[in-house]
N, C-alpha and C. Protein backbone atom coordinates (compact mmCIF):
# COMPACT_ATOMS: atom_id res chain seq x y z
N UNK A 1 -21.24 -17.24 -3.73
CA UNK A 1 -21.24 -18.67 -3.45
C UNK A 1 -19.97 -19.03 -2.70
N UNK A 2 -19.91 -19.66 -1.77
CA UNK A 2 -19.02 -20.10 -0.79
C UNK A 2 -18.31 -21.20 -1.76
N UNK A 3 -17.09 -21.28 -1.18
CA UNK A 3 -16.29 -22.64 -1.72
C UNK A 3 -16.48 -23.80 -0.97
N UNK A 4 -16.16 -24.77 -1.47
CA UNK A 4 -16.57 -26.29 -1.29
C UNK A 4 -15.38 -26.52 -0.34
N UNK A 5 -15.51 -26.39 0.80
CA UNK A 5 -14.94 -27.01 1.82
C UNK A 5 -14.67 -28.37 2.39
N UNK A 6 -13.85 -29.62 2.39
CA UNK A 6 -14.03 -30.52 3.17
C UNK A 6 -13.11 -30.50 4.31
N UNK A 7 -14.04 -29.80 5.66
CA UNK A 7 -13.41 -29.85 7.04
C UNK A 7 -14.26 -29.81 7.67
N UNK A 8 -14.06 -30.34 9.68
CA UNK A 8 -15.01 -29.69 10.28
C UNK A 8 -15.00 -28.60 10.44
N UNK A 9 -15.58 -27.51 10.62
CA UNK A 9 -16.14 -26.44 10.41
C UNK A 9 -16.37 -26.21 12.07
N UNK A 10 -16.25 -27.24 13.06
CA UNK A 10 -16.36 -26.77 14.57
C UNK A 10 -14.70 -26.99 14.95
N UNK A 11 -13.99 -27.11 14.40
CA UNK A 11 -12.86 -26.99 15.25
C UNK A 11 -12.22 -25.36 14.85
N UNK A 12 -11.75 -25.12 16.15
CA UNK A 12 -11.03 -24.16 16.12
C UNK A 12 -9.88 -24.09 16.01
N UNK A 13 -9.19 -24.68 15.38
CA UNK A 13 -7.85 -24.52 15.14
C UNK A 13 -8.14 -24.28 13.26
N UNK A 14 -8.92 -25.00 12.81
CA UNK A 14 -9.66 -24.69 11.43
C UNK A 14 -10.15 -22.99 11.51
N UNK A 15 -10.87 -22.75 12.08
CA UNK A 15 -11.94 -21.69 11.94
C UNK A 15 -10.32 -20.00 11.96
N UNK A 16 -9.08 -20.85 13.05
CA UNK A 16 -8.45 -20.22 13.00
C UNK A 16 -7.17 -19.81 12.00
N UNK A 17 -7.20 -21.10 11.13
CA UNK A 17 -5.89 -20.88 9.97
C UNK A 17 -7.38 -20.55 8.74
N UNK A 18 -8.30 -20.56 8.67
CA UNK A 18 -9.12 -19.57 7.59
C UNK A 18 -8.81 -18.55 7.93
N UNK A 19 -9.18 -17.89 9.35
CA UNK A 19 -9.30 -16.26 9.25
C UNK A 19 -7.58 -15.61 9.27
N UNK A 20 -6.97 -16.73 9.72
CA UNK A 20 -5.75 -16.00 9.36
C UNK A 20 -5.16 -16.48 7.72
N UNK A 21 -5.91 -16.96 6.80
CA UNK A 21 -5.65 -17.07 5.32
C UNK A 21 -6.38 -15.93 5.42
N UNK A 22 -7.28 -15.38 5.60
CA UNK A 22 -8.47 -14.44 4.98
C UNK A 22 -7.60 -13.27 5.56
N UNK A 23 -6.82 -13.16 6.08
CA UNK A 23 -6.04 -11.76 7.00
C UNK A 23 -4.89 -11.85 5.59
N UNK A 24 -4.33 -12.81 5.54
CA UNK A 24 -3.21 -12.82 4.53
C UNK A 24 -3.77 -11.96 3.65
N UNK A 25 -4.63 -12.69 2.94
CA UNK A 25 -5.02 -12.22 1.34
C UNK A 25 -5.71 -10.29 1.44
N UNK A 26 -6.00 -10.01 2.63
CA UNK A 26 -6.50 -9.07 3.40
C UNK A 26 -5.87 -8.06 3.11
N UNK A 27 -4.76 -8.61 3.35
CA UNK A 27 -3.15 -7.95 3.29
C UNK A 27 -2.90 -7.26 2.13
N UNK A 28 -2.62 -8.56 1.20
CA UNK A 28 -2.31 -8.16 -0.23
C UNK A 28 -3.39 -6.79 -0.44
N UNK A 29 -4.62 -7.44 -0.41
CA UNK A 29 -5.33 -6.11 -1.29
C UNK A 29 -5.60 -4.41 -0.34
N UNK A 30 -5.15 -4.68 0.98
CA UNK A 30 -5.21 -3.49 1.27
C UNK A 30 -3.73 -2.57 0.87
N UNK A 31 -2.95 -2.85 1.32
CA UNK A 31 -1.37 -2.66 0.44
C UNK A 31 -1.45 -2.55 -1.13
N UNK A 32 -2.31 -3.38 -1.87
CA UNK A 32 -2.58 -3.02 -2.97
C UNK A 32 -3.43 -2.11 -3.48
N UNK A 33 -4.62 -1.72 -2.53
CA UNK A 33 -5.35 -0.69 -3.03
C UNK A 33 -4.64 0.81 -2.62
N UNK A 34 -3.91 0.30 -1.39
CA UNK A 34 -2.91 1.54 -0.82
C UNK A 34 -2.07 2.14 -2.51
N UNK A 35 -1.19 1.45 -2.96
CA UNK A 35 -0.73 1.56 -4.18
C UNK A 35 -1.44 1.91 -5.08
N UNK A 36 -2.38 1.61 -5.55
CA UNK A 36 -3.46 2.32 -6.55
C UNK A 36 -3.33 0.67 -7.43
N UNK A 37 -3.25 -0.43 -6.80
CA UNK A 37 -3.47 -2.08 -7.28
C UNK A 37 -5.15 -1.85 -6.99
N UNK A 38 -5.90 -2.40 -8.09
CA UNK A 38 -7.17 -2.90 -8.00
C UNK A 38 -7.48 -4.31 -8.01
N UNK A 39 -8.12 -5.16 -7.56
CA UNK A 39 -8.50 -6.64 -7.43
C UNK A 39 -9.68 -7.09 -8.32
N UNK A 40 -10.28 -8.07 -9.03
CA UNK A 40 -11.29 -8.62 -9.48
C UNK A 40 -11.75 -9.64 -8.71
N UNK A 41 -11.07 -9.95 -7.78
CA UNK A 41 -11.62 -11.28 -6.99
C UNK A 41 -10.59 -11.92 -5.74
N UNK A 42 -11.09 -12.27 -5.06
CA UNK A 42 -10.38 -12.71 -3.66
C UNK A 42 -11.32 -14.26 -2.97
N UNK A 43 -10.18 -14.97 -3.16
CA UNK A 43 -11.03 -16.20 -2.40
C UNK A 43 -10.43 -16.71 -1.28
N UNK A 44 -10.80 -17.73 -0.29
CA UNK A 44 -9.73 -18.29 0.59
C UNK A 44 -10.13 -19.94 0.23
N UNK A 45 -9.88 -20.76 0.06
CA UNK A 45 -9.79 -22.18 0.05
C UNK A 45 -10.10 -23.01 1.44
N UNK A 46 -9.77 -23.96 1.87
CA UNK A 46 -9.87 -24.77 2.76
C UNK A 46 -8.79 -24.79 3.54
N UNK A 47 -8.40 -25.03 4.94
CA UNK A 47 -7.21 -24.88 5.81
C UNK A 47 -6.19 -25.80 5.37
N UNK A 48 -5.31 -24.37 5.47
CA UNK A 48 -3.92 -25.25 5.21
C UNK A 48 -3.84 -25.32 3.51
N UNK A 49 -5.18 -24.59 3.22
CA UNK A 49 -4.81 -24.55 1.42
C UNK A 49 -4.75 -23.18 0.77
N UNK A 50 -4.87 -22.37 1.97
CA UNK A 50 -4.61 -21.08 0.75
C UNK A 50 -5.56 -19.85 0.77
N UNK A 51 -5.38 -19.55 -0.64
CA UNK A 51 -6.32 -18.30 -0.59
C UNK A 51 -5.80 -17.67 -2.13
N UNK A 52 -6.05 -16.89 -2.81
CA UNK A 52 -5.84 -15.97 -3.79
C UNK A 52 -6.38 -14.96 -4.07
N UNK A 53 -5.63 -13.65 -4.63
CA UNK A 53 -6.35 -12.52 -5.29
C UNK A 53 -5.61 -12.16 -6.22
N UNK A 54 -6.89 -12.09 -7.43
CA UNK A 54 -6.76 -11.58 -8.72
C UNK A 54 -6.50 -10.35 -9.12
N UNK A 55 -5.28 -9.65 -9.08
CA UNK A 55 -4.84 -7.95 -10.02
C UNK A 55 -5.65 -7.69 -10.93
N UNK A 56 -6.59 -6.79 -11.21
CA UNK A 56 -6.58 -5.96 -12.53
C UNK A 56 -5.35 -5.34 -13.20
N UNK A 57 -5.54 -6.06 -14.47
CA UNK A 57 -4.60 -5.80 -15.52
C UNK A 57 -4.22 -4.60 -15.82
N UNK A 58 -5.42 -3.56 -15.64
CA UNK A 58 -5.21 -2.01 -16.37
C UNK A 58 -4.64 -1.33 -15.10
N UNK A 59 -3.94 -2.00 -14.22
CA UNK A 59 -3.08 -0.96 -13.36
C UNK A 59 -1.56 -1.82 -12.90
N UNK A 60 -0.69 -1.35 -13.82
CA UNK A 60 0.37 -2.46 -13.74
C UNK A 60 1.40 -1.08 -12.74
N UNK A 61 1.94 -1.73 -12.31
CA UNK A 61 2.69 -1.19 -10.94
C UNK A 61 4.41 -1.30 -11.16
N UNK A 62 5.21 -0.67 -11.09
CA UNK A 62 6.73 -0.89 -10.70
C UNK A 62 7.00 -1.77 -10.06
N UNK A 63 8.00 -2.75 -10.14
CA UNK A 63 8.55 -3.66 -9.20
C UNK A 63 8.56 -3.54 -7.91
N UNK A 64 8.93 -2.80 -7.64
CA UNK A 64 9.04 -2.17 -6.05
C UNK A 64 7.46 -2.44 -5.55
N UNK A 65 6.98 -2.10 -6.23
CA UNK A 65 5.37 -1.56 -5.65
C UNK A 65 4.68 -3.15 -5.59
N UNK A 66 5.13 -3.69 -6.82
CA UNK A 66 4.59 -5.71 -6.81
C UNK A 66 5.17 -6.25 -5.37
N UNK A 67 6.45 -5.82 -5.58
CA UNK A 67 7.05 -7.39 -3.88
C UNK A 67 6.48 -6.43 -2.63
N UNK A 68 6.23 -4.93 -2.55
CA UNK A 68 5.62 -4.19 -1.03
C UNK A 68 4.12 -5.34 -1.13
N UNK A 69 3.22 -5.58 -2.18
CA UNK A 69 2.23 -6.14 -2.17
C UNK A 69 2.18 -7.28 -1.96
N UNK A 70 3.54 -7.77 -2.61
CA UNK A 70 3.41 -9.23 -2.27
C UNK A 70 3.96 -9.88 -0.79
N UNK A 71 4.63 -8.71 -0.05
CA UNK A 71 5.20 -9.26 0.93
C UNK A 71 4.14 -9.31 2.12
N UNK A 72 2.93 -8.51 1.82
CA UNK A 72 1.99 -8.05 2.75
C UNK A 72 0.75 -9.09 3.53
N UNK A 73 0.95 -10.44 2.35
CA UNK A 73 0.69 -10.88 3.11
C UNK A 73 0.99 -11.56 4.22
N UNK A 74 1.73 -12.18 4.40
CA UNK A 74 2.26 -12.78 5.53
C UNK A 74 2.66 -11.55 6.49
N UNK A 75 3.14 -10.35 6.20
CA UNK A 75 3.16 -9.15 7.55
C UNK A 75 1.64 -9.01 8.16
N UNK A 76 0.71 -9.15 7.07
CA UNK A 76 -0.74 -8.81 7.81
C UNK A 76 -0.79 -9.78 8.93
N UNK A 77 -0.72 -11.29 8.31
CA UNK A 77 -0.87 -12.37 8.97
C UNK A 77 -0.40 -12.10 10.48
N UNK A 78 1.18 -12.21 10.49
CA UNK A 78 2.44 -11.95 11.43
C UNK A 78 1.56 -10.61 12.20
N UNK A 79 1.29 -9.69 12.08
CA UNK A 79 0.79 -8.51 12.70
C UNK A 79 -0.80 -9.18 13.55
N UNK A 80 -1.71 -10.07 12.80
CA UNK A 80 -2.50 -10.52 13.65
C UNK A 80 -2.42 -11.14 15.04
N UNK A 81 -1.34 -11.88 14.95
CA UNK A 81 -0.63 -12.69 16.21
C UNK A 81 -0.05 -11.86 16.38
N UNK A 82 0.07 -10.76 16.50
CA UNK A 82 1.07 -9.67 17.95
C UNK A 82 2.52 -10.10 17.61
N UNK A 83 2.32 -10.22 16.09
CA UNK A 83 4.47 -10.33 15.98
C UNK A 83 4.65 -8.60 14.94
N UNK A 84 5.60 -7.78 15.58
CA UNK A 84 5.13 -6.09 15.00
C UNK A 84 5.83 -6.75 13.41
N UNK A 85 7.03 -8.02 13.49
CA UNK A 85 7.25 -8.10 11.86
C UNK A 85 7.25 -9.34 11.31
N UNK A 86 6.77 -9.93 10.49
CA UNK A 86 7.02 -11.20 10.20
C UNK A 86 7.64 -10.88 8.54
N UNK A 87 9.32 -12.10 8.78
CA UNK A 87 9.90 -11.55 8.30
C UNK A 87 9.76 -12.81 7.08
N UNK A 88 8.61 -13.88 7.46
CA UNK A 88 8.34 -15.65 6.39
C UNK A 88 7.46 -14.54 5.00
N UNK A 89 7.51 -15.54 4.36
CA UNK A 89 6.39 -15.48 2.77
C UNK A 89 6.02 -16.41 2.81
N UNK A 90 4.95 -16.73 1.81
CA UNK A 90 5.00 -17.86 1.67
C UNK A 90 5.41 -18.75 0.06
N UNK A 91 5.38 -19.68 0.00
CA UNK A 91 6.35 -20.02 -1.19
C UNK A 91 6.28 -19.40 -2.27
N UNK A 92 4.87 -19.28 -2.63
CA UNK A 92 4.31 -18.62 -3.92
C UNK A 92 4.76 -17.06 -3.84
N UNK A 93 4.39 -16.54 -2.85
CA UNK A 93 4.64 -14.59 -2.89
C UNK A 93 6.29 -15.00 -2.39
N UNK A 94 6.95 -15.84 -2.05
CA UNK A 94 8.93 -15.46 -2.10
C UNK A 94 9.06 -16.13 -3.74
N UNK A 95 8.61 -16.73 -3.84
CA UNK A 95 9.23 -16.68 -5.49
C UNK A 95 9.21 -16.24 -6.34
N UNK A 96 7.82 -15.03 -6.86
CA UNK A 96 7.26 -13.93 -7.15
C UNK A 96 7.71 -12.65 -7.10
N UNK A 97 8.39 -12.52 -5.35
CA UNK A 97 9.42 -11.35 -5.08
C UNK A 97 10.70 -11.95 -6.10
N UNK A 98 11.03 -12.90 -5.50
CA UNK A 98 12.23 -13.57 -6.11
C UNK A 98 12.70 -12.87 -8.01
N UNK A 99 11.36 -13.59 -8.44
CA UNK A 99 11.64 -13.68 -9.85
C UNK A 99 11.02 -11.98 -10.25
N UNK A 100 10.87 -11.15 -10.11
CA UNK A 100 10.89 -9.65 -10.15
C UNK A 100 11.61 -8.91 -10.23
N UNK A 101 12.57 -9.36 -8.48
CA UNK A 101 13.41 -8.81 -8.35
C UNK A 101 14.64 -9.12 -9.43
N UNK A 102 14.57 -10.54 -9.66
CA UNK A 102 15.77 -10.64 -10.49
C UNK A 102 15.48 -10.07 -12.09
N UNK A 103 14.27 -9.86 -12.11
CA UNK A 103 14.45 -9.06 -13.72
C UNK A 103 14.84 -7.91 -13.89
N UNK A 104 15.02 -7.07 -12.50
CA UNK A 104 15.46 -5.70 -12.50
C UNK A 104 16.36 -5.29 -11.92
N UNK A 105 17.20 -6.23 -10.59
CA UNK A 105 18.11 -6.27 -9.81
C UNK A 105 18.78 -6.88 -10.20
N UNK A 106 20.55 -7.25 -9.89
CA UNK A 106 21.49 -7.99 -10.68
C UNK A 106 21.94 -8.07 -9.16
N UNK A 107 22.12 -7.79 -8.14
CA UNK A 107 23.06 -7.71 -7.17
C UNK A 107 22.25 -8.51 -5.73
N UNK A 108 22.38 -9.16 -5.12
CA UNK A 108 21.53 -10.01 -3.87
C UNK A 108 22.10 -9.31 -2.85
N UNK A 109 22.76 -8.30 -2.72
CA UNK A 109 22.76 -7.30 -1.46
C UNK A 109 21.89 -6.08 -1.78
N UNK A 110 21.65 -5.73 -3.40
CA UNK A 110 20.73 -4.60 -3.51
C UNK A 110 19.11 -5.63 -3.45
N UNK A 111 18.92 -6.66 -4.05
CA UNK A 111 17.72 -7.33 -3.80
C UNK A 111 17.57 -7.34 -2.25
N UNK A 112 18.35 -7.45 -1.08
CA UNK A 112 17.54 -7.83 -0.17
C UNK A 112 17.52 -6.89 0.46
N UNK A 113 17.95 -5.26 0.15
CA UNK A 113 17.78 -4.14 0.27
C UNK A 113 16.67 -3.75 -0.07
N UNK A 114 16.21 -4.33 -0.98
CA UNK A 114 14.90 -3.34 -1.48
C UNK A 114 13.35 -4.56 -1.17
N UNK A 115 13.80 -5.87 -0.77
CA UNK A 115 13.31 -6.84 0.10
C UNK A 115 12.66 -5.96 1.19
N UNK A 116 13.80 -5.52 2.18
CA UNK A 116 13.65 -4.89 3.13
C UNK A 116 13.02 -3.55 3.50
N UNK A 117 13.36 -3.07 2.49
CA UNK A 117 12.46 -2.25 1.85
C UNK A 117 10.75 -2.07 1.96
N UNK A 118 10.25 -2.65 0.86
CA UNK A 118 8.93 -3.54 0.52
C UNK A 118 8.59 -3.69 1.80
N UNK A 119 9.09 -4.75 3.01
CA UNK A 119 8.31 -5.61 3.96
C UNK A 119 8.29 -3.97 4.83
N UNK A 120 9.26 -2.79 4.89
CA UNK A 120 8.98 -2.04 5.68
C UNK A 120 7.65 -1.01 5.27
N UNK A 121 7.56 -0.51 4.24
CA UNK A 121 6.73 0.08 3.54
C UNK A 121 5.35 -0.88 3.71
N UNK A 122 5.12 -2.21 3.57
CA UNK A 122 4.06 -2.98 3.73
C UNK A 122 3.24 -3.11 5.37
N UNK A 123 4.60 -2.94 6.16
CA UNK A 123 3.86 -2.84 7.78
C UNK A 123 3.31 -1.22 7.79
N UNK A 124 4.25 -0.32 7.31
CA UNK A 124 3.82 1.04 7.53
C UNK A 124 2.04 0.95 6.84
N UNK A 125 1.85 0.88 6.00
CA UNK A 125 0.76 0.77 4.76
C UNK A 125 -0.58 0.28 6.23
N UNK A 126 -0.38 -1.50 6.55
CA UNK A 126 -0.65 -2.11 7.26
C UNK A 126 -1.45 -1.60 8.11
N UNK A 127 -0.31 -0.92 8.83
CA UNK A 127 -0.26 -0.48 10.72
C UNK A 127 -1.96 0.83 10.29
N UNK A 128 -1.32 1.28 9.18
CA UNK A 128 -2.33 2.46 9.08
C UNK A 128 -3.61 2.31 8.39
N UNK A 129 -3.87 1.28 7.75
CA UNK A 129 -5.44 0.82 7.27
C UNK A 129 -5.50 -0.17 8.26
N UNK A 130 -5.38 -0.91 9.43
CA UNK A 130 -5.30 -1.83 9.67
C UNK A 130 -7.10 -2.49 10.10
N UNK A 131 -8.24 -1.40 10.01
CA UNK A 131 -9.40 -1.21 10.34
C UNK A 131 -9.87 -2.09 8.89
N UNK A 132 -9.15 -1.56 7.67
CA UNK A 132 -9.56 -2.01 6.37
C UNK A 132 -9.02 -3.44 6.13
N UNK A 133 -7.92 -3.77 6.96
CA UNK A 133 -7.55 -5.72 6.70
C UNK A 133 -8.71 -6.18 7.16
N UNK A 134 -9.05 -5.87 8.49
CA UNK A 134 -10.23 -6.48 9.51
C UNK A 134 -11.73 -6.43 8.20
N UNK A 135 -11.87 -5.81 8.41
CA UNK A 135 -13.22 -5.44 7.19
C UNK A 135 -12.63 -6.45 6.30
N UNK A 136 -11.68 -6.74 5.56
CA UNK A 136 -12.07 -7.48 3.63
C UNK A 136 -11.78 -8.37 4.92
N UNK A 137 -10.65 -8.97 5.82
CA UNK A 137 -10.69 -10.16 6.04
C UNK A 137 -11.94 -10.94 6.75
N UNK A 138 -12.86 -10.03 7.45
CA UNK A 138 -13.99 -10.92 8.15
C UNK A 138 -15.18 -11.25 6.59
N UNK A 139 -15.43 -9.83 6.36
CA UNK A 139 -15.70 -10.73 4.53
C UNK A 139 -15.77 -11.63 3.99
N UNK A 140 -14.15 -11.87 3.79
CA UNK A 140 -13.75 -13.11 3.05
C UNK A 140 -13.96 -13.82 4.04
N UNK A 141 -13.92 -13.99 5.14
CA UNK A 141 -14.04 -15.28 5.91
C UNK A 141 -15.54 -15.86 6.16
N UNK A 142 -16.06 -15.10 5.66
CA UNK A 142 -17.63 -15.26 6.00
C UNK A 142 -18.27 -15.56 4.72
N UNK A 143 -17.96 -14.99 3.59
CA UNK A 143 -18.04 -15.51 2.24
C UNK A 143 -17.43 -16.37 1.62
N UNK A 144 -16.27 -16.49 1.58
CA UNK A 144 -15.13 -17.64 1.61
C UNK A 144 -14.69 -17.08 0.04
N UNK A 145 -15.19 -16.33 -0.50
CA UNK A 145 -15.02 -15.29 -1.76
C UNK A 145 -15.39 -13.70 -2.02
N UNK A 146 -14.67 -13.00 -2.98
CA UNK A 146 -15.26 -11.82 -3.10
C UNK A 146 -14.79 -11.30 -4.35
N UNK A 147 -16.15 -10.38 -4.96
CA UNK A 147 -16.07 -9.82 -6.76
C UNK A 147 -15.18 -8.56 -6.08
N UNK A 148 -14.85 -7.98 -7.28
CA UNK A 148 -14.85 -6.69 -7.48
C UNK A 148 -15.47 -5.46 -6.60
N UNK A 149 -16.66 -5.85 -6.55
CA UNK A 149 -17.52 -4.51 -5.85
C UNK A 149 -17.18 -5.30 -4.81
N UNK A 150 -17.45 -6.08 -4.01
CA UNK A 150 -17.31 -6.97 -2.66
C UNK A 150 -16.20 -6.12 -2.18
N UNK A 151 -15.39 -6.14 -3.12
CA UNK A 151 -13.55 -5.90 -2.83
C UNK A 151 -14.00 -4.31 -1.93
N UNK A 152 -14.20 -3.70 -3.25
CA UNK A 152 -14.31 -2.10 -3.04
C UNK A 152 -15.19 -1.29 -1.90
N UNK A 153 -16.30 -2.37 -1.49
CA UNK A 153 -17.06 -2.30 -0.33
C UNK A 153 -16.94 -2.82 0.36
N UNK A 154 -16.01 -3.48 0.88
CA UNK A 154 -14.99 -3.47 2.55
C UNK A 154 -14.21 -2.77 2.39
N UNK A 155 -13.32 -2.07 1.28
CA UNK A 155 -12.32 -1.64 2.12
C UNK A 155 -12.91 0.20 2.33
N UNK A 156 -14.34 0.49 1.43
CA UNK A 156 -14.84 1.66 1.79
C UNK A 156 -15.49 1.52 3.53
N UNK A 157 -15.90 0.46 3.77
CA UNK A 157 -16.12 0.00 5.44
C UNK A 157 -15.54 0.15 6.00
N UNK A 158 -14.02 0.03 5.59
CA UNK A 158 -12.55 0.01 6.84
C UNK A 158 -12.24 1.68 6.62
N UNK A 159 -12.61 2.35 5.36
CA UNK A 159 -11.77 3.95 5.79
C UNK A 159 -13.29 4.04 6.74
N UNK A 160 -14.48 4.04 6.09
CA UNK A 160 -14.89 4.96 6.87
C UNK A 160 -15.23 4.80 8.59
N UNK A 161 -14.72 3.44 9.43
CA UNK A 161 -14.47 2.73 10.73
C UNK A 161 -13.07 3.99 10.91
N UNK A 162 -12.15 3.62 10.07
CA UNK A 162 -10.62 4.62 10.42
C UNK A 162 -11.39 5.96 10.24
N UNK A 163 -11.76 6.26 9.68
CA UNK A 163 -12.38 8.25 10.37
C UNK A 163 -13.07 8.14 11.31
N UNK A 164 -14.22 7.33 11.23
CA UNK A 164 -15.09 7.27 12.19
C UNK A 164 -14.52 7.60 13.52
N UNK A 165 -12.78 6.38 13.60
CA UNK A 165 -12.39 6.69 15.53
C UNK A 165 -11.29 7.45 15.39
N UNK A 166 -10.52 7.89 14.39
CA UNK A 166 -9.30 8.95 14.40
C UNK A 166 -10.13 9.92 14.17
N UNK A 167 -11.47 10.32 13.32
CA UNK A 167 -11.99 12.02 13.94
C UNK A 167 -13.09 11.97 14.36
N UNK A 168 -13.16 11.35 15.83
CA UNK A 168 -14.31 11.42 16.84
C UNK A 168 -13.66 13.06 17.71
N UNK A 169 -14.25 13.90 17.76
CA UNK A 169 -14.08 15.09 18.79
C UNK A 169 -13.31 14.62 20.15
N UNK A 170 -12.37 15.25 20.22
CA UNK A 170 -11.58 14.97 21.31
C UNK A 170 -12.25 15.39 22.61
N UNK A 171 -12.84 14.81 23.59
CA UNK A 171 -13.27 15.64 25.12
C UNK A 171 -12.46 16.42 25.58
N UNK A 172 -13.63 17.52 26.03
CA UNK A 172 -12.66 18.57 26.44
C UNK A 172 -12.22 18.24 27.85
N UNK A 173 -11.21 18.53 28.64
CA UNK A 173 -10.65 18.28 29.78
C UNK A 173 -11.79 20.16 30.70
N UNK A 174 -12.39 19.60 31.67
CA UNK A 174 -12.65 20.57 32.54
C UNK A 174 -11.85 21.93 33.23
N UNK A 175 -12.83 22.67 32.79
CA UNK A 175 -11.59 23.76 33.61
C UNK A 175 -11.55 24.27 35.14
């Protein structure tokens, strides 16, 4: 079931801050399934309002491994528009890094070390499923939600698109 939208639905400047919410959240769960993070649900809201995805509980992750996930979305985003880093969050995933980091870090030159960290590890992750953002994000943008299996069947769509064109037989050059 789609979410209850109130917008027009023909403008494109709308049609364009959904699919780039639906790239965000895209983000998170491909970086998170990269990590061995599982999802129960992924929605996007109305423009200019958002989006969320739900962690499964039975795979709790190291700090490090939470802010690479959480920083991912806005790099997915930033990577859609042809920027190679976007270095914004948004309020909710910087306060999240924020309050993590400070339960395990004491020092704000080692926090924005391992900040830096995270956002680099999150483009690497990124750059290399980037077949699997496209897949959950046209998904979600077309459903405006997604379960569990939803989750797990896009991002099995995006590896098997990434084999599909990294092991197509190389042509042979003539002799």
């Amino acid at each position: 079931m789609k979410p209850k939208m109130n917008f027009d639905p023909d403008s494109d400047q709308v049609m364009n801050d959904l699919f780039s919410t639906a790239v965000h959240e895209a983000g998170h769960i491909v970086v998170g399934d990269a990590l061995g993070q599982r999802f129960t649900k992924a929605a996007i809201h109305g423009p200019y309002e958002g989006g969320y995805v739900y962690p499964s509980r039975r795979t709790p992750l190291a700090p490090i491994e939470e802010c690479t996930i959480l920083s991912a979305g806005f790099m997915a985003s930033g990577m859609m528009k042809g920027r190679k880093f976007c270095l914004e969050t948004s309020a909710t995933d910087h306060e999240l890094i924020e309050g993590i980091l400070k339960m395990f870090f004491k020092g704000k030159s080692q926090r924005d070390l391992i900040v830096a960290h995270c956002r680099d590890q999150a483009f690497q992750i990124l750059s290399d499923r980037w077949q699997q953002v496209m897949e959950v994000a046209g998904d979600l943008f077309v459903h405006g939600r997604l379960d569990a299996k939803q989750i797990k069947a896009s991002l099995e769509r995006g590896r098997i698109k990434y084999l599909e064109h990294n092991l197509k037989p190389k042509p042979r050059s003539p002799k």
